[in-house]
C-alpha atoms as a PDB file:
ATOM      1  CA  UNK A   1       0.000   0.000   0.000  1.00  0.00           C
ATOM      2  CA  UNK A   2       1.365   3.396  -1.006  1.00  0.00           C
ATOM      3  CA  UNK A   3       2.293   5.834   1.743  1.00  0.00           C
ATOM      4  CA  UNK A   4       0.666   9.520   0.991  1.00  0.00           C
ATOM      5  CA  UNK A   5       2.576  12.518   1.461  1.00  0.00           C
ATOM      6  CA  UNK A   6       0.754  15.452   3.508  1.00  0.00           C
ATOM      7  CA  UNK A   7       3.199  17.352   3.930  1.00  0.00           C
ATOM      8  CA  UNK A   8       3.629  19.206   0.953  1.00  0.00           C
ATOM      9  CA  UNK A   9      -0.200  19.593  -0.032  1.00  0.00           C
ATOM     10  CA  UNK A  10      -1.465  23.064  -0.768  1.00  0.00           C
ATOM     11  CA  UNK A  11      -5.234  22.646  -0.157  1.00  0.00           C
ATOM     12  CA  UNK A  12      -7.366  25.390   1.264  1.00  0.00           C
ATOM     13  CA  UNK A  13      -6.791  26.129   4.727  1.00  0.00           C
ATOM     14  CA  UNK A  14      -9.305  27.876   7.350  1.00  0.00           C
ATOM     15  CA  UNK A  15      -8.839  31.061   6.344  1.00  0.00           C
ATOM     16  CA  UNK A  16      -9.242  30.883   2.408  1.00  0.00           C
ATOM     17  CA  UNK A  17     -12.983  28.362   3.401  1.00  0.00           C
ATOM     18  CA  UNK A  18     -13.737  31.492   5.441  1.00  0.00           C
ATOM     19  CA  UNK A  19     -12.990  34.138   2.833  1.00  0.00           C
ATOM     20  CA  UNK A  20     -14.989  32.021  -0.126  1.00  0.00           C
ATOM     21  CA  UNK A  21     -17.879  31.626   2.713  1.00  0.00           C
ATOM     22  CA  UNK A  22     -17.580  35.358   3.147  1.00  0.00           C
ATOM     23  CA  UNK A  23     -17.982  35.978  -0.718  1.00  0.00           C
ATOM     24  CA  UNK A  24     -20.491  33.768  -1.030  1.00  0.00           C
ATOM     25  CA  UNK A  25     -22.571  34.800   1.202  1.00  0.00           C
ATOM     26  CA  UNK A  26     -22.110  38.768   0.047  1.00  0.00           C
ATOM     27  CA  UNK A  27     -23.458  37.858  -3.433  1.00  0.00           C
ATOM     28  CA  UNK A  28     -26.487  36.268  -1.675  1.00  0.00           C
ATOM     29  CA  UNK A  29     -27.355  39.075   0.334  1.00  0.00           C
ATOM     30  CA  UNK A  30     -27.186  41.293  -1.728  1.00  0.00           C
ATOM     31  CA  UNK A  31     -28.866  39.262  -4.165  1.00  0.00           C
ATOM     32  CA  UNK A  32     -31.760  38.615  -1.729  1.00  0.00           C
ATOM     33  CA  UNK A  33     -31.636  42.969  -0.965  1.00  0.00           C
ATOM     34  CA  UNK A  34     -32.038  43.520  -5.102  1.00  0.00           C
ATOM     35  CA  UNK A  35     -34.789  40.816  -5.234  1.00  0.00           C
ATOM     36  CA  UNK A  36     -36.387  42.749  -2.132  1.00  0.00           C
ATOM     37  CA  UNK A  37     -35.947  46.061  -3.489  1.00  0.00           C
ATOM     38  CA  UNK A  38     -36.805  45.953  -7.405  1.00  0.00           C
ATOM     39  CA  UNK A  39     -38.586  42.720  -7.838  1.00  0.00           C
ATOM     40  CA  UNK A  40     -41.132  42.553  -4.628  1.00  0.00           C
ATOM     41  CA  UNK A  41     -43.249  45.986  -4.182  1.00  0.00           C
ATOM     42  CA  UNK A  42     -45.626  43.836  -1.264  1.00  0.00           C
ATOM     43  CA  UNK A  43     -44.668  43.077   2.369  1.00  0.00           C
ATOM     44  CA  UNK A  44     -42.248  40.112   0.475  1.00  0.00           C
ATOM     45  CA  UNK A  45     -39.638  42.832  -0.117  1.00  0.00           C
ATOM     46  CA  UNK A  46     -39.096  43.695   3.401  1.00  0.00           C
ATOM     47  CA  UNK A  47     -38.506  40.467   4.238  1.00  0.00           C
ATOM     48  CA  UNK A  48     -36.354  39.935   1.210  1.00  0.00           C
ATOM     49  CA  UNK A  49     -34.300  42.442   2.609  1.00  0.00           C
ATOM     50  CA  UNK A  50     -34.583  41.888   5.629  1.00  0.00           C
ATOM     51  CA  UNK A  51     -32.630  38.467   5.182  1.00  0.00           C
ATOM     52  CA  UNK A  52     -30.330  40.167   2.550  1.00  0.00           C
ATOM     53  CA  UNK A  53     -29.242  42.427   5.774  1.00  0.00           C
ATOM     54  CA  UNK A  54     -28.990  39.223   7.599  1.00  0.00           C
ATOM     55  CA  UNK A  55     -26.561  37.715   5.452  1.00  0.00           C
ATOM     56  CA  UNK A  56     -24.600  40.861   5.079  1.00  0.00           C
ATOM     57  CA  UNK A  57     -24.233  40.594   8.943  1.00  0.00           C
ATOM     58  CA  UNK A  58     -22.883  36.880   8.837  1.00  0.00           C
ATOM     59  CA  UNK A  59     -20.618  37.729   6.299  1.00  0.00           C
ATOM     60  CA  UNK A  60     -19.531  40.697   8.281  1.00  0.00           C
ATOM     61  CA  UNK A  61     -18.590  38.030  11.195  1.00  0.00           C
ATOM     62  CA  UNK A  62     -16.975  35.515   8.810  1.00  0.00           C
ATOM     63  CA  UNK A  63     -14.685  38.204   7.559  1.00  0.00           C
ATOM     64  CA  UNK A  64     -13.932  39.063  11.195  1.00  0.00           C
ATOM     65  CA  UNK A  65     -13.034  35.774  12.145  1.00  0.00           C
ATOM     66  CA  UNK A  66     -10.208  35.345   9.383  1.00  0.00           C
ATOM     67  CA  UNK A  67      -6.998  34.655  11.124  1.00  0.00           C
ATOM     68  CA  UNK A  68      -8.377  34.157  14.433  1.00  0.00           C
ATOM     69  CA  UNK A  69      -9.600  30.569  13.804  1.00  0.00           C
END
């Protein structure tokens, strides 16, 4: 059985999962904001954006948490 060698692997560590999370979830909230703001004129939109703001916020604490993990 072949032996694997870890050491030299250049895979994505915590911070570079954290930053792609972070960008992720930007384009999502401000997907859901645009959704809430020119597609929804009801109640839906405020709650469209309402989440949109909610994601913004998570990705606020992702990008916060970079190098601390």
């Amino acid at each position: 059985m072949p032996q694997l060698n870890m050491e030299n692997t250049t895979g994505m560590n915590k911070n570079t999962v954290l930053a792609w999370a972070t960008f992720i979830m930007l384009i999502v909230g401000f997907g859901l904001i645009a959704l809430g703001a020119f597609r929804y004129d009801e109640i839906a939109g405020f709650g469209f954006g309402a989440v949109g703001i909610g994601f913004l916020a998570n990705a606020w604490v992702f990008n916060a948490l970079k190098g601390r993990v």
